[in-house]
Protein backbone atom coordinates (compact mmCIF):
# COMPACT_ATOMS: atom_id res chain seq x y z
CA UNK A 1 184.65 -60.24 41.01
CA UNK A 2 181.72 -60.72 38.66
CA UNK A 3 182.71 -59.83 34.84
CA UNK A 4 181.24 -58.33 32.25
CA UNK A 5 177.98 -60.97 31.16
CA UNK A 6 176.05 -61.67 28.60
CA UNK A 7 173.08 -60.15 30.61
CA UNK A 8 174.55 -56.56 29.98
CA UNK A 9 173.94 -56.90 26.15
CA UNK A 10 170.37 -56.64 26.69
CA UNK A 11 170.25 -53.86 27.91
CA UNK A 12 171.83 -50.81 25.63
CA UNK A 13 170.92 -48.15 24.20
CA UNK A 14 170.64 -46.10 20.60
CA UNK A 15 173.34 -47.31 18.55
CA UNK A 16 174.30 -43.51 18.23
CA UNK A 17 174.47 -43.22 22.12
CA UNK A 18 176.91 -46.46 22.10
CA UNK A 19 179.15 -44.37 19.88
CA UNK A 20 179.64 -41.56 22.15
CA UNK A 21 182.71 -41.65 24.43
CA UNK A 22 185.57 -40.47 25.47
CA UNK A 23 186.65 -36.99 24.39
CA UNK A 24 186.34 -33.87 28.30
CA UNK A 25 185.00 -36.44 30.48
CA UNK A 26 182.71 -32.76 31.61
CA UNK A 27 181.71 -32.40 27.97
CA UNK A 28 180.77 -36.23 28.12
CA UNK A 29 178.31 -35.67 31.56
CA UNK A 30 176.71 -33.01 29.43
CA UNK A 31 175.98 -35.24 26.94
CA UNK A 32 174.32 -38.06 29.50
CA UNK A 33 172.47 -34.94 31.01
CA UNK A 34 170.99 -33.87 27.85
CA UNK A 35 169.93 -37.79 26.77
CA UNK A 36 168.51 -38.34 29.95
CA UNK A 37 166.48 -35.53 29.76
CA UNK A 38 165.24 -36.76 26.25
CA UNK A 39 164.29 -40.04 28.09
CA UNK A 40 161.58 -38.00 30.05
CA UNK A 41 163.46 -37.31 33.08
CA UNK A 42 163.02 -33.97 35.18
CA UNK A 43 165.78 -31.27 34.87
CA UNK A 44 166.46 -30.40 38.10
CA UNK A 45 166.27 -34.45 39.25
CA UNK A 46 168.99 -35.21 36.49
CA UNK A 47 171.19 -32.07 37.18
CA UNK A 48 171.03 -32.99 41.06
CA UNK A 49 171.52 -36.85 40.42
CA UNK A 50 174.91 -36.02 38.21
CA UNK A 51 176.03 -32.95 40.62
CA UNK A 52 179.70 -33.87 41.77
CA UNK A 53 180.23 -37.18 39.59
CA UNK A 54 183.68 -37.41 38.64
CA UNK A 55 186.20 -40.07 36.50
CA UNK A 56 188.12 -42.32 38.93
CA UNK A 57 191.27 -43.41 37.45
CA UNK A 58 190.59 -46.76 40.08
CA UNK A 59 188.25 -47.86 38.46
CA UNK A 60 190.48 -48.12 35.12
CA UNK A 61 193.35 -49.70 36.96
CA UNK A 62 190.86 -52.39 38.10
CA UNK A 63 189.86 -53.30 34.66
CA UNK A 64 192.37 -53.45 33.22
CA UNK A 65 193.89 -55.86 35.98
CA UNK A 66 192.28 -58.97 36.47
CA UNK A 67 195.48 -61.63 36.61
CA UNK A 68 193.37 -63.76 38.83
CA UNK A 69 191.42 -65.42 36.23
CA UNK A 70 194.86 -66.80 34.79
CA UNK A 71 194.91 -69.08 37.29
CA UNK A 72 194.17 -72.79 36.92
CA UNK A 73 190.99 -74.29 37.99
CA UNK A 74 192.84 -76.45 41.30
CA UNK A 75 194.96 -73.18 41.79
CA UNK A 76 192.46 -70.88 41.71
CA UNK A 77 189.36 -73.36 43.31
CA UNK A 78 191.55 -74.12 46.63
CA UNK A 79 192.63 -70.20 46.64
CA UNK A 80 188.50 -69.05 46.85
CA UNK A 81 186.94 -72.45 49.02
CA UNK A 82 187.99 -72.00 52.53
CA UNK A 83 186.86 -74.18 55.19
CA UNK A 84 185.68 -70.57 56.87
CA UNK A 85 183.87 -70.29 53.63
CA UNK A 86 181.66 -73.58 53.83
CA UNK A 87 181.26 -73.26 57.50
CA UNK A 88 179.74 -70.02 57.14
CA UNK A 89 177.67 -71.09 54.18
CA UNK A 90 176.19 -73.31 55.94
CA UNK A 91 175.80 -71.11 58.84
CA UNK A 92 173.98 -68.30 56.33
CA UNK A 93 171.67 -71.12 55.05
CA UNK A 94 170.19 -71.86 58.58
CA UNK A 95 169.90 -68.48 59.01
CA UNK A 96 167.73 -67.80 56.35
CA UNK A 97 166.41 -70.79 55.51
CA UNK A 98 162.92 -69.45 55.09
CA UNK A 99 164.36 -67.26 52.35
CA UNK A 100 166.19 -69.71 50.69
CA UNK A 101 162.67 -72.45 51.11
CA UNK A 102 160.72 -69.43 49.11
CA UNK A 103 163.38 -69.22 46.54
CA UNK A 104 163.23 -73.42 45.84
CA UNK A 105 159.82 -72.80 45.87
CA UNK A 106 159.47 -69.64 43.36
CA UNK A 107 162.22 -70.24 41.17
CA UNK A 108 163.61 -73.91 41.62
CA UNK A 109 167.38 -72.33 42.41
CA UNK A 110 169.27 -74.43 44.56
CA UNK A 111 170.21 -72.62 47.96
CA UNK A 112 173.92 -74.00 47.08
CA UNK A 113 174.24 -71.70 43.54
CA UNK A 114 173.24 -68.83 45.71
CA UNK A 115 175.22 -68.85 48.44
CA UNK A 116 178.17 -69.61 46.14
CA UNK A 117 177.83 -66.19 44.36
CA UNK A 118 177.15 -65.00 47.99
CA UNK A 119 180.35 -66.11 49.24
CA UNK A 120 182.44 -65.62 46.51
CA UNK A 121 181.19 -61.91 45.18
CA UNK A 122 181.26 -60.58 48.68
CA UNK A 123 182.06 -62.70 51.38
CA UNK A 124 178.57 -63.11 52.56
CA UNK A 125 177.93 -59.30 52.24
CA UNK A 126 181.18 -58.84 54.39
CA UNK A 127 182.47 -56.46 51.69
CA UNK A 128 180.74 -55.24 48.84
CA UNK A 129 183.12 -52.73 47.34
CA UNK A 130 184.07 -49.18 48.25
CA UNK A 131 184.01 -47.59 44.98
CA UNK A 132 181.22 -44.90 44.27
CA UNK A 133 178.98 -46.86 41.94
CA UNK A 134 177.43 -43.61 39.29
CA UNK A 135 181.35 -42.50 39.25
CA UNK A 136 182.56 -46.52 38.40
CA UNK A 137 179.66 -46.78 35.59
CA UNK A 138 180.35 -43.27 34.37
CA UNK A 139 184.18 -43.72 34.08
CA UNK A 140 183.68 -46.91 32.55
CA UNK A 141 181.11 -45.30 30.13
CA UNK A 142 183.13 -42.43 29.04
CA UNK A 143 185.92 -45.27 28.71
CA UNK A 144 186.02 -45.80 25.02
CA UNK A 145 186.87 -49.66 25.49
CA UNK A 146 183.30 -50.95 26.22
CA UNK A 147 180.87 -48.17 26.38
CA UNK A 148 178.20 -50.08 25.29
CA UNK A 149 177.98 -52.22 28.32
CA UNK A 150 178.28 -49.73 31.02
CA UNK A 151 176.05 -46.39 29.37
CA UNK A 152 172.76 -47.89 30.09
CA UNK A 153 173.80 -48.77 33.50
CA UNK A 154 173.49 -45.02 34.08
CA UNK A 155 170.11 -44.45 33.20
CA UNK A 156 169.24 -47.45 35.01
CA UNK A 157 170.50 -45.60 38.18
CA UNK A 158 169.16 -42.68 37.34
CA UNK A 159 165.94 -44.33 37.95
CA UNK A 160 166.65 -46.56 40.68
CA UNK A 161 167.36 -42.59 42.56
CA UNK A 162 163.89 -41.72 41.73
CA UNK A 163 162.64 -44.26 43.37
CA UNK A 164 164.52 -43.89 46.56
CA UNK A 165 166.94 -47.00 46.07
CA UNK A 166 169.78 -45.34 44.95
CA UNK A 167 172.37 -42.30 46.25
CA UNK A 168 174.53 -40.97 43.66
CA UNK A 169 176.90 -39.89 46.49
CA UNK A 170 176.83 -42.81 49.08
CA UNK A 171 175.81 -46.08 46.67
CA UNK A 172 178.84 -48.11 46.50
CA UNK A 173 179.68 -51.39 45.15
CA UNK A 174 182.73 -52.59 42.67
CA UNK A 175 184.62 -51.35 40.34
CA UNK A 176 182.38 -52.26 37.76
CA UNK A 177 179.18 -50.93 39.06
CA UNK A 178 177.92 -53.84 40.56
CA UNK A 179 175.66 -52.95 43.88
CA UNK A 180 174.70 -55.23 47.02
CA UNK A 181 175.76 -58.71 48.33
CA UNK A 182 175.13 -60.34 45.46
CA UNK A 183 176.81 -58.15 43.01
CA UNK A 184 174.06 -56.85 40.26
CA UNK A 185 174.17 -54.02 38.14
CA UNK A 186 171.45 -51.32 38.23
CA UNK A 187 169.67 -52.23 35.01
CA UNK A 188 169.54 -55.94 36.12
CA UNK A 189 167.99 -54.49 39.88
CA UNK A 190 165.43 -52.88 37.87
CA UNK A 191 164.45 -55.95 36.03
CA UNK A 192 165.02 -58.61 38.56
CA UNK A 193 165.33 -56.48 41.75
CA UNK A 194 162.63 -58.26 44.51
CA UNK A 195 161.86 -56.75 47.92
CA UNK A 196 162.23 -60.25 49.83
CA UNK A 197 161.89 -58.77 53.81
CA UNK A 198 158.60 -56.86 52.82
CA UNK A 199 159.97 -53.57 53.04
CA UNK A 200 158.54 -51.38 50.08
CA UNK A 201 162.38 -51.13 48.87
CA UNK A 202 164.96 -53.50 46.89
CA UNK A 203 168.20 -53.03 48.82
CA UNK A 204 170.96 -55.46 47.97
CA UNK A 205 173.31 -53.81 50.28
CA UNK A 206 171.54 -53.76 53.36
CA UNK A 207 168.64 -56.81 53.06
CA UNK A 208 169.86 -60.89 52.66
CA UNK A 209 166.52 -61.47 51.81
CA UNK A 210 166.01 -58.87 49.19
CA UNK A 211 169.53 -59.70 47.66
CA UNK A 212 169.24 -63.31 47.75
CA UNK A 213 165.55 -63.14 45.93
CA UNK A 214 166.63 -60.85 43.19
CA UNK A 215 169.45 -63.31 42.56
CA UNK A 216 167.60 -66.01 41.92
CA UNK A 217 165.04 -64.10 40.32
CA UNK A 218 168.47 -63.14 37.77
CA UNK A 219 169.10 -66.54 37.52
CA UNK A 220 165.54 -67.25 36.59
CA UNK A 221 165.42 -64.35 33.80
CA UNK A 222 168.47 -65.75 32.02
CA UNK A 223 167.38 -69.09 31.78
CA UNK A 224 167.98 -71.52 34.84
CA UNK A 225 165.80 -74.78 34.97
CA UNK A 226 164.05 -74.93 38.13
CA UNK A 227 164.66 -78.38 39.78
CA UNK A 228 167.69 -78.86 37.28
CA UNK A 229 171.32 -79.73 38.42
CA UNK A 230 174.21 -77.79 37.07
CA UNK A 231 177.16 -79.69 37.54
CA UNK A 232 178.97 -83.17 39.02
CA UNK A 233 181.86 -84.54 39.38
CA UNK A 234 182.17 -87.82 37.51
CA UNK A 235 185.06 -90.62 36.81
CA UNK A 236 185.98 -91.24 32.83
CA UNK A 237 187.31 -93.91 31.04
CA UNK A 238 191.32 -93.23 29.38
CA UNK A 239 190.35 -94.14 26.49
CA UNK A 240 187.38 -91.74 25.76
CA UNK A 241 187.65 -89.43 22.62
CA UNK A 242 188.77 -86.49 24.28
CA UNK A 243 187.97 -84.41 21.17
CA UNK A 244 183.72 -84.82 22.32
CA UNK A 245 184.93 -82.60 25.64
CA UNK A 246 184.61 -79.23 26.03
CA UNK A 247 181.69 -76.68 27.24
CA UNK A 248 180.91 -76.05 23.74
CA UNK A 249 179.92 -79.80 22.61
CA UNK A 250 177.27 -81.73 24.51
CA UNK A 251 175.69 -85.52 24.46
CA UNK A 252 172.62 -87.35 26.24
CA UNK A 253 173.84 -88.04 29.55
CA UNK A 254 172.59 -92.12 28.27
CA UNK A 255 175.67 -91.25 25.41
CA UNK A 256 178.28 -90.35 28.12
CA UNK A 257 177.37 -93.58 30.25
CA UNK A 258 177.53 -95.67 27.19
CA UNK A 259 180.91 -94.31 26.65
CA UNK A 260 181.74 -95.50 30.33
CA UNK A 261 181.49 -91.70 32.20
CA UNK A 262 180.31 -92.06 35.46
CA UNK A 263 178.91 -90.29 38.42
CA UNK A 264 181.88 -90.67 41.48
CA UNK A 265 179.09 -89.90 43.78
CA UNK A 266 175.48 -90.44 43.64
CA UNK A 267 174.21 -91.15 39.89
CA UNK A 268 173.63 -89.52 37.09
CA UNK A 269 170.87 -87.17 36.44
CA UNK A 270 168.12 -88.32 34.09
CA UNK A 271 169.64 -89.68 30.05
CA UNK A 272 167.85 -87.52 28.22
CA UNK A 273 169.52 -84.09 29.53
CA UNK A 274 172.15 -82.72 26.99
CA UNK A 275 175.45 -82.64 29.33
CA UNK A 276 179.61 -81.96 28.25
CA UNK A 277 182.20 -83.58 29.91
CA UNK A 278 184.66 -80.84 31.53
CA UNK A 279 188.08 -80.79 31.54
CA UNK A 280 189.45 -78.11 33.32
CA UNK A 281 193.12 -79.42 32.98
CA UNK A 282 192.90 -81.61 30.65
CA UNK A 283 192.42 -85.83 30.67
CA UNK A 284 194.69 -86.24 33.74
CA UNK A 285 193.02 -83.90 36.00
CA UNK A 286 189.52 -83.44 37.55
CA UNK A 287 186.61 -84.15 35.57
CA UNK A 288 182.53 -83.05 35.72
CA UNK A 289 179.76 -83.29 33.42
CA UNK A 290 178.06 -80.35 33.00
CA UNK A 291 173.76 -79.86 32.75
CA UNK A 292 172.49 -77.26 30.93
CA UNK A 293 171.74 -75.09 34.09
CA UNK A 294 175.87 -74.43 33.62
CA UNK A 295 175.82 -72.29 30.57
CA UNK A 296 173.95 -70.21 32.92
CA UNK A 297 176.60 -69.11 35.21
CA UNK A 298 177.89 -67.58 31.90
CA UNK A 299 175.06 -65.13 32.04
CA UNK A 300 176.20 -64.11 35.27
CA UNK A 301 180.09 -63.79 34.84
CA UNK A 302 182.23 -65.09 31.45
CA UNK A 303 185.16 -66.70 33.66
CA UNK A 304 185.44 -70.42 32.53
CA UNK A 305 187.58 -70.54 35.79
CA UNK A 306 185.04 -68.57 38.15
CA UNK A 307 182.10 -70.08 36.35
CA UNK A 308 183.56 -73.91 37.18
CA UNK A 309 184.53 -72.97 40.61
CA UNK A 310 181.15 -71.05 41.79
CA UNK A 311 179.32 -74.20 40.26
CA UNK A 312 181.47 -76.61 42.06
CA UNK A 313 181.38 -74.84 45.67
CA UNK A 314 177.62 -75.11 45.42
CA UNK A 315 177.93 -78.54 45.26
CA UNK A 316 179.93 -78.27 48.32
CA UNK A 317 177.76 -76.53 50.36
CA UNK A 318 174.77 -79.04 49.41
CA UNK A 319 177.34 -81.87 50.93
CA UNK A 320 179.24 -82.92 47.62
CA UNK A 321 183.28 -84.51 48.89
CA UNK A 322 186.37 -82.49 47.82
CA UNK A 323 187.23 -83.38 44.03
CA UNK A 324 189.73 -85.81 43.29
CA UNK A 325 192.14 -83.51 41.53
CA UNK A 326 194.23 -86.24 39.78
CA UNK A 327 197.65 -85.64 38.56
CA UNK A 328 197.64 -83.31 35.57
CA UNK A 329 200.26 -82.44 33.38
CA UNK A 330 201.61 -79.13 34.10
CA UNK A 331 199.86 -75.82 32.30
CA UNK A 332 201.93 -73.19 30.62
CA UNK A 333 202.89 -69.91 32.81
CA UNK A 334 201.29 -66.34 32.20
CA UNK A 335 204.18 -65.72 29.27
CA UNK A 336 203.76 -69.27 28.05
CA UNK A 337 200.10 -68.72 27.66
CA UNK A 338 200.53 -65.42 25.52
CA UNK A 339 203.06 -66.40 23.22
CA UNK A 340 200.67 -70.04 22.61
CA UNK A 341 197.76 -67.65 21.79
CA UNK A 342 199.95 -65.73 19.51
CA UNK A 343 200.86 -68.28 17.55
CA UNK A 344 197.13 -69.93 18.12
CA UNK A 345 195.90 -66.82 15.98
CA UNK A 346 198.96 -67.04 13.39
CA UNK A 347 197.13 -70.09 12.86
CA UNK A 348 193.96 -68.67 12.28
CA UNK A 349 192.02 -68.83 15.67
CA UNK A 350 190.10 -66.24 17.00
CA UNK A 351 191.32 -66.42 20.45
CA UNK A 352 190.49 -62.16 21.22
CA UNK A 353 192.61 -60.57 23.48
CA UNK A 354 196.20 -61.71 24.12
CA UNK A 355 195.65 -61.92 27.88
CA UNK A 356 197.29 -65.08 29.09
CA UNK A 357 193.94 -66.10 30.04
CA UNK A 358 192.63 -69.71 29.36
CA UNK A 359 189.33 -68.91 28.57
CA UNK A 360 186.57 -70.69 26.03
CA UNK A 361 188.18 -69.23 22.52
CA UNK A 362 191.65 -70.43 23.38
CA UNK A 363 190.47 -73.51 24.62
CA UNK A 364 188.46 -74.46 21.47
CA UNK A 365 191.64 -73.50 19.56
CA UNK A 366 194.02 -75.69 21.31
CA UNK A 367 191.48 -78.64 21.06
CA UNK A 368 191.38 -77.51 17.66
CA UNK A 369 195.41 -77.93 17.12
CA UNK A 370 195.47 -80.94 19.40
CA UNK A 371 193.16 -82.92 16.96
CA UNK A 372 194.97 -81.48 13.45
CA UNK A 373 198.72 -82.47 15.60
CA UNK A 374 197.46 -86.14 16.22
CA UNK A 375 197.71 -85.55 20.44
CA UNK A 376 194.65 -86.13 23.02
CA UNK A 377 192.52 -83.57 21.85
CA UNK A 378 191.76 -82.55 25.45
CA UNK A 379 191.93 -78.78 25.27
CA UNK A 380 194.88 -78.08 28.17
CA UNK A 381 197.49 -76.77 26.55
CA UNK A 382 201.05 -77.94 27.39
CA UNK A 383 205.02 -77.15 27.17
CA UNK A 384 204.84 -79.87 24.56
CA UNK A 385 202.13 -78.71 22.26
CA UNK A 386 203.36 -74.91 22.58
CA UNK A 387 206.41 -76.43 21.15
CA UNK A 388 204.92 -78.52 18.42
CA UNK A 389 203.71 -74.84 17.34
């Protein structure tokens, strides 16, 4: 399920190898033969490791189908947390507890953001995707829609077969390249990959522990705070300016409890941290403030929707109650949505892809249109403002 992060970007190639793609998908192997060889790799390893790789039209009709993400945050939130899901959690964090105690310890991850991506990437390592991983990354690659992201990938397996953790024929994963229980991409396992059971090898397919410490080491790399929270569910006054909300805009957590915000269980975490208030759908609905340790989860997978659910379920595994869902006005339907972000970008919004998809440049525009139309500037957009249009 994991998208396409921010993470990926650091790790391309020559601007002229970016270029190349599409055109005989044979013609295009040659081509990755040829620059791996420049890289210093032996002939007769890179002619073996590319023997028999072929394009998978799958992999294609995969991306370019992800309706899932239109989905509300309630929708889609009850839809991935099961009860089966939390019991198990729970279950897994007994189970390796000394794991997860090494993991507090080395990186200051809670075992709750773990086991989230655990559970929701693949089920606890109870399916990890059946597609052959070097024919995903090289279809994607020769695919001239985001070549960039998926080329170095390549190389990065290329490597990860010379050192004995990777099988061009037998490694799979998703669609999108991603290998092991925890869902990372080869360049990221050669960066962050960490043989937690001792074994001399990084396997994320096979090994909790090894999967599980490369995570967090991931999580480290991109930024995560050790000891930090992430997210919490809070209460907010119906009178707060609703134009301050929003992932992209941020006050002390001392400015949100002056403005009457407050923690529904617990307390707040210390004034000083920069937090947002988020509205998944909209003022009516449920309602967290957001720690810095969020814009994390962003560097793992771009899915406001995914991203707010994964963060929440960890909560829930560390013992958090259910969210108090509210009553929210009711969202706009998959046509709805298209036809608002068309006329969003009449308007002059950069909202990218027509997609039906509520995600962060769509929401800034409708909070945008909500503040210039005089409504609560709350950023869910509604029958009523799709109107006002």
């Amino acid at each position: 399920m994991r998208l396409f992060a921010g993470l990926l970007t650091l790790c391309l190639s020559s601007s002229a190898a970016m270029a190349d793609c599409g055109g005989s998908f044979s013609s295009f192997v040659d081509g990755l033969k040829a620059e791996a060889r420049s890289q210093g790799h032996d002939r007769a390893t890179v002619d073996t490791f590319f023997r028999g790789v072929r394009q998978d039209p799958a992999v294609l009709k995969a991306d370019r189908a992800q309706g899932v993400f239109q989905k509300p945050f309630i929708e889609f939130s009850r839809r991935l947390i099961s009860k089966n899901r939390l019991d198990k959690g729970r279950a897994m964090a007994r189970q390796y507890d000394a794991t997860f105690r090494r993991i507090e310890r080395d990186y200051g991850v809670s075992r709750g953001v773990l086991l989230a991506f655990w559970a929701f990437e693949t089920d606890y390592g109870g399916f990890q995707g059946d597609f052959n991983t070097l024919n995903a990354l090289t279809t994607l690659a020769h695919d001239c829609r985001r070549p960039e992201l998926f080329r170095p990938q390549i190389f990065a397996a290329l490597t990860l077969y010379e050192h004995g953790d990777f099988d061009p024929q037998r490694t799979t994963g998703a669609w999108a390249g991603e290998i092991g229980m925890v869902q990372m991409l080869p360049r990221d396992i050669l960066i962050n990959g960490v043989d937690g059971d001792g074994d001399g090898h990084v396997r994320l397919k096979s090994s909790a522990p090894d999967a599980l410490m490369s995570g967090a080491k991931m999580l480290s790399h991109l930024g995560w705070r050790a000891g930090d929270p992430w997210l919490q569910e809070v209460t907010v006054p119906a009178d707060l300016d609703w134009s301050l909300t929003g992932p992209g805009q941020s006050l002390s957590v001392s400015d949100w409890a002056r403005r009457g915000v407050r923690a529904r269980e617990d307390k707040l975490a210390a004034g000083s941290l920069p937090a947002s208030i988020i509205l998944p759908q909209g003022r009516k609905g449920p309602a967290f403030i957001a720690y810095p340790n969020f814009n994390v989860y962003f560097e793992w997978n771009q899915s406001f929707t995914y991203v707010l659910t994964a963060a929440y379920f960890a909560n829930r595994l560390e013992g958090a109650a259910i969210y108090d869902a509210g009553s929210p006005e009711p969202g706009l339907n998959g046509p709805q949505m298209k036809e608002l972000q068309r006329k969003l970008a009449a308007h002059g919004h950069d909202v990218g892809k027509i997609d039906g998809i509520l995600g962060a440049g769509t929401r800034a525009a409708v909070q945008s249109e909500q503040k210039r139309l005089g409504l609560p500037a709350d950023a869910w957009p509604t029958v009523a403002l799709l109107n006002r249009l």
